[in-house]
PDB file of N, CA and C in Angstrom:
ATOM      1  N   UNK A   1       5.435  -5.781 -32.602  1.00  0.00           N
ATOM      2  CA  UNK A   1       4.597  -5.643 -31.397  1.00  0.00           C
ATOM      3  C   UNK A   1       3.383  -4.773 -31.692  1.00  0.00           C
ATOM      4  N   UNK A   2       2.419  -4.959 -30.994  1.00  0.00           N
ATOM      5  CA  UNK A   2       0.931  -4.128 -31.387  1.00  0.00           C
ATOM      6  C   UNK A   2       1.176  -3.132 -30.078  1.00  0.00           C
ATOM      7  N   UNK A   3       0.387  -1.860 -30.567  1.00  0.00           N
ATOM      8  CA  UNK A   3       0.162  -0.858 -29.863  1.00  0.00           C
ATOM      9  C   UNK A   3      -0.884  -0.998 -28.796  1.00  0.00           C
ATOM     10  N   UNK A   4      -0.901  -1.706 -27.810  1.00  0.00           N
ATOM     11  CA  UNK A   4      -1.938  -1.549 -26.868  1.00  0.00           C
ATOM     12  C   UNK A   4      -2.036  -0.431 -25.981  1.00  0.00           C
ATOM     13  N   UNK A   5      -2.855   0.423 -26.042  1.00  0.00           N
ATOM     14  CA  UNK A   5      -3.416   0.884 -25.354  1.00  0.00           C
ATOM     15  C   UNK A   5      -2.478   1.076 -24.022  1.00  0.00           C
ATOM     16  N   UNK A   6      -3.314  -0.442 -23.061  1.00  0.00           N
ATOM     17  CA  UNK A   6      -2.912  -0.316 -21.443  1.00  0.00           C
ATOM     18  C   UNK A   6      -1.099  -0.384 -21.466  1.00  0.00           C
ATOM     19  N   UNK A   7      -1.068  -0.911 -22.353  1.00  0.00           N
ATOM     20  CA  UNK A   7       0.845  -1.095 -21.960  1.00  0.00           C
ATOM     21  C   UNK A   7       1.565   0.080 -22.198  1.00  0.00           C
ATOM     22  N   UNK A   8       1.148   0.855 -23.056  1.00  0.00           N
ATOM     23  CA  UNK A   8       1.886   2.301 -23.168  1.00  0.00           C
ATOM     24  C   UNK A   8       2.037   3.062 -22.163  1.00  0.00           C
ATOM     25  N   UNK A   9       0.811   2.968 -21.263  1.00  0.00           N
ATOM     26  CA  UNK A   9       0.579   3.789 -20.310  1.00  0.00           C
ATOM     27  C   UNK A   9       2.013   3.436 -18.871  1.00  0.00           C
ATOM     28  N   UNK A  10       2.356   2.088 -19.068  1.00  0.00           N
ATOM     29  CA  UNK A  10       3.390   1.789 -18.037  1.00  0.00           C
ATOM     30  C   UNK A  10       4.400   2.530 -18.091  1.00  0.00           C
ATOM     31  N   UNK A  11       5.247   2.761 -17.770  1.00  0.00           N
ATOM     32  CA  UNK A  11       6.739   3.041 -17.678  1.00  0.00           C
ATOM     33  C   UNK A  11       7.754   1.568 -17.816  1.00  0.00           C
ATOM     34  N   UNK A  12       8.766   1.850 -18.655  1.00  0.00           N
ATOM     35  CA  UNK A  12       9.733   0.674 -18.725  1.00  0.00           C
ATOM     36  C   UNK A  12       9.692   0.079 -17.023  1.00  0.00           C
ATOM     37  N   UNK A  13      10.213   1.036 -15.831  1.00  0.00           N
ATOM     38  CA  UNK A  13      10.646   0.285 -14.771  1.00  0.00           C
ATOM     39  C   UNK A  13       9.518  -0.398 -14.438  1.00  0.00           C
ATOM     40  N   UNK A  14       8.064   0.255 -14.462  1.00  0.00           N
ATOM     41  CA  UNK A  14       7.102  -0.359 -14.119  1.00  0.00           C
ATOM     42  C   UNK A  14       6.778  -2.121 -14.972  1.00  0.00           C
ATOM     43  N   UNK A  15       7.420  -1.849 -15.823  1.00  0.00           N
ATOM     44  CA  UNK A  15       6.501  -3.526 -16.520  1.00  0.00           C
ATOM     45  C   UNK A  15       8.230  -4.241 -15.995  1.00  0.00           C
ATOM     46  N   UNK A  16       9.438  -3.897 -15.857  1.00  0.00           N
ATOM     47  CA  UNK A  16      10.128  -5.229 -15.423  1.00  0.00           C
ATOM     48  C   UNK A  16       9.504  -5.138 -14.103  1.00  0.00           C
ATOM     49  N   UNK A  17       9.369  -4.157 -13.284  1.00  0.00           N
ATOM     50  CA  UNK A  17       8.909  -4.556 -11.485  1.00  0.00           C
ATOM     51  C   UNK A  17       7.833  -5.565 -11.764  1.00  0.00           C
ATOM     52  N   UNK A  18       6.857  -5.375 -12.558  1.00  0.00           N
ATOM     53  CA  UNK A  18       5.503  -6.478 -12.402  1.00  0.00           C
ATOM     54  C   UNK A  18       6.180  -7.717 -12.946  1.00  0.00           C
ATOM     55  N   UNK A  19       7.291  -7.881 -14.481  1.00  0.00           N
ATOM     56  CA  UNK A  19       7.697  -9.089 -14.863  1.00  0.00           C
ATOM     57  C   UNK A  19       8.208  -9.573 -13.514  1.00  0.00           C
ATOM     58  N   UNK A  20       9.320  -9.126 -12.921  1.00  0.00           N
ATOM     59  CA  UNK A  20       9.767  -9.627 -11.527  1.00  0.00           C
ATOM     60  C   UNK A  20       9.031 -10.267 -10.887  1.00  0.00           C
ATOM     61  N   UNK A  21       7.992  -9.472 -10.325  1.00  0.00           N
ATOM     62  CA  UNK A  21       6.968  -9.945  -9.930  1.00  0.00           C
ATOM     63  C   UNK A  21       5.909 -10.916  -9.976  1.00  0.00           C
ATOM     64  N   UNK A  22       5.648 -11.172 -10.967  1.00  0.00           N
ATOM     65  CA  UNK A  22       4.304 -12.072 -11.939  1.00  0.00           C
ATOM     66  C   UNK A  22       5.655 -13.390 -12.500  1.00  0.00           C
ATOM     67  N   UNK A  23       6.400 -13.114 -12.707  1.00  0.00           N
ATOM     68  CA  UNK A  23       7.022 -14.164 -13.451  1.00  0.00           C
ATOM     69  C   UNK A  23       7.388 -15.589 -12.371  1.00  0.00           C
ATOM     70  N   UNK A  24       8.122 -15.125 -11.248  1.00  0.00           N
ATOM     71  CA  UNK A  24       8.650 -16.136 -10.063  1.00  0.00           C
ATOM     72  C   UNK A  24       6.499 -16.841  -9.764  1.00  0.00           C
ATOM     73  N   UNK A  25       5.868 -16.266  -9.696  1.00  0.00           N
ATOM     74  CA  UNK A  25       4.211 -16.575  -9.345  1.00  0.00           C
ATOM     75  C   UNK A  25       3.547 -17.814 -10.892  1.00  0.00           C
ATOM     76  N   UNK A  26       3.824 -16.953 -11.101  1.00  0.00           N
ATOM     77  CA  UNK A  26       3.686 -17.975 -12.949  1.00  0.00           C
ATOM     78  C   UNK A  26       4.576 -19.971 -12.620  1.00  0.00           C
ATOM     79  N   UNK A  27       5.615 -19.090 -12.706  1.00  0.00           N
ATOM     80  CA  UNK A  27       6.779 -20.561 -12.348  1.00  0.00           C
ATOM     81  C   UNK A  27       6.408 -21.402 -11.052  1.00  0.00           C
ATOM     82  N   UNK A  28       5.935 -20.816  -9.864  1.00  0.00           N
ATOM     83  CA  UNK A  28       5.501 -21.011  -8.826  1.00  0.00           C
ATOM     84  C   UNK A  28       4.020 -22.300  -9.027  1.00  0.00           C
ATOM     85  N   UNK A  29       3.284 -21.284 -10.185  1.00  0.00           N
ATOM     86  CA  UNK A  29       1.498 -21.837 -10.430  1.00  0.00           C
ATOM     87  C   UNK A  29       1.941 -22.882 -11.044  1.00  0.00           C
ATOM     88  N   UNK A  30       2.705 -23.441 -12.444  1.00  0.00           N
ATOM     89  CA  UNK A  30       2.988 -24.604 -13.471  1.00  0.00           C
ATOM     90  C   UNK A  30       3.954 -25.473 -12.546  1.00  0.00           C
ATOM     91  N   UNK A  31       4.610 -25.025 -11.636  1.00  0.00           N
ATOM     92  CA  UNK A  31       5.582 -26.222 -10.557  1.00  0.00           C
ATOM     93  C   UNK A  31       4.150 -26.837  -9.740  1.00  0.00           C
ATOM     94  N   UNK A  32       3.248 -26.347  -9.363  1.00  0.00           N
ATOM     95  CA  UNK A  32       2.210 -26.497  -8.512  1.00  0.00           C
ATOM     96  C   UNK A  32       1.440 -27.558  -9.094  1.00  0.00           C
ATOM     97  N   UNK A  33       1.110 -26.699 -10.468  1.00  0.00           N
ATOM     98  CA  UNK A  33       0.020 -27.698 -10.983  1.00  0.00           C
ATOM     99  C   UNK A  33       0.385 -29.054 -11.924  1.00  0.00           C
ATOM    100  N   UNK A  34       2.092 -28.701 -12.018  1.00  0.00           N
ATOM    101  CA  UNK A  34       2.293 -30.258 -12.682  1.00  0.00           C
ATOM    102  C   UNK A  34       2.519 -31.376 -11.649  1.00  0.00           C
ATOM    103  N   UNK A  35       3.143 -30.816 -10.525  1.00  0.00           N
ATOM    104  CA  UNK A  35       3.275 -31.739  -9.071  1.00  0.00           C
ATOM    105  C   UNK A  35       1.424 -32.062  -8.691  1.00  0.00           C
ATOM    106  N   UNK A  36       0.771 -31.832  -9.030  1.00  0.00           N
ATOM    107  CA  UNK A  36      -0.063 -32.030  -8.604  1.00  0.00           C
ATOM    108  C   UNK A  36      -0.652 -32.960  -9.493  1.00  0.00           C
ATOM    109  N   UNK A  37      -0.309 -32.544 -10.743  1.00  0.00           N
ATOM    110  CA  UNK A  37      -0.976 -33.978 -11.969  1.00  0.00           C
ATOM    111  C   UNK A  37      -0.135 -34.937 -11.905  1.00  0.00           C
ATOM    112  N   UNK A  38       0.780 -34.819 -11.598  1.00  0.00           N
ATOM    113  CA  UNK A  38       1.559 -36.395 -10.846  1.00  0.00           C
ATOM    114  C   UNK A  38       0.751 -37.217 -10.166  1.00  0.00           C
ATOM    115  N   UNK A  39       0.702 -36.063  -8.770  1.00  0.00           N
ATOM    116  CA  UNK A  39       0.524 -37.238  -7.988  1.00  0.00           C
ATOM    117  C   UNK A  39      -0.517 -37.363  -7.723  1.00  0.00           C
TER     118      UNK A  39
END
């Protein structure tokens, strides 16, 4: 893994709360946009 900078600055609980977060939105955007290149 590379040393970035902004990610150090998180706290472990802080980056799973945002994965939690950002991940169900992600899955949400690619269900969206492949239903949509369907139809």
């Amino acid at each position: 893994m590379r040393n970035v900078p902004g990610i150090t600055m998180f706290e472990p609980a802080e980056i799973i709360a945002t994965n939690l977060f950002a991940l169900p939105i992600l899955l949400l955007l690619t269900n969206i946009s492949r239903t949509s290149a369907i139809a």
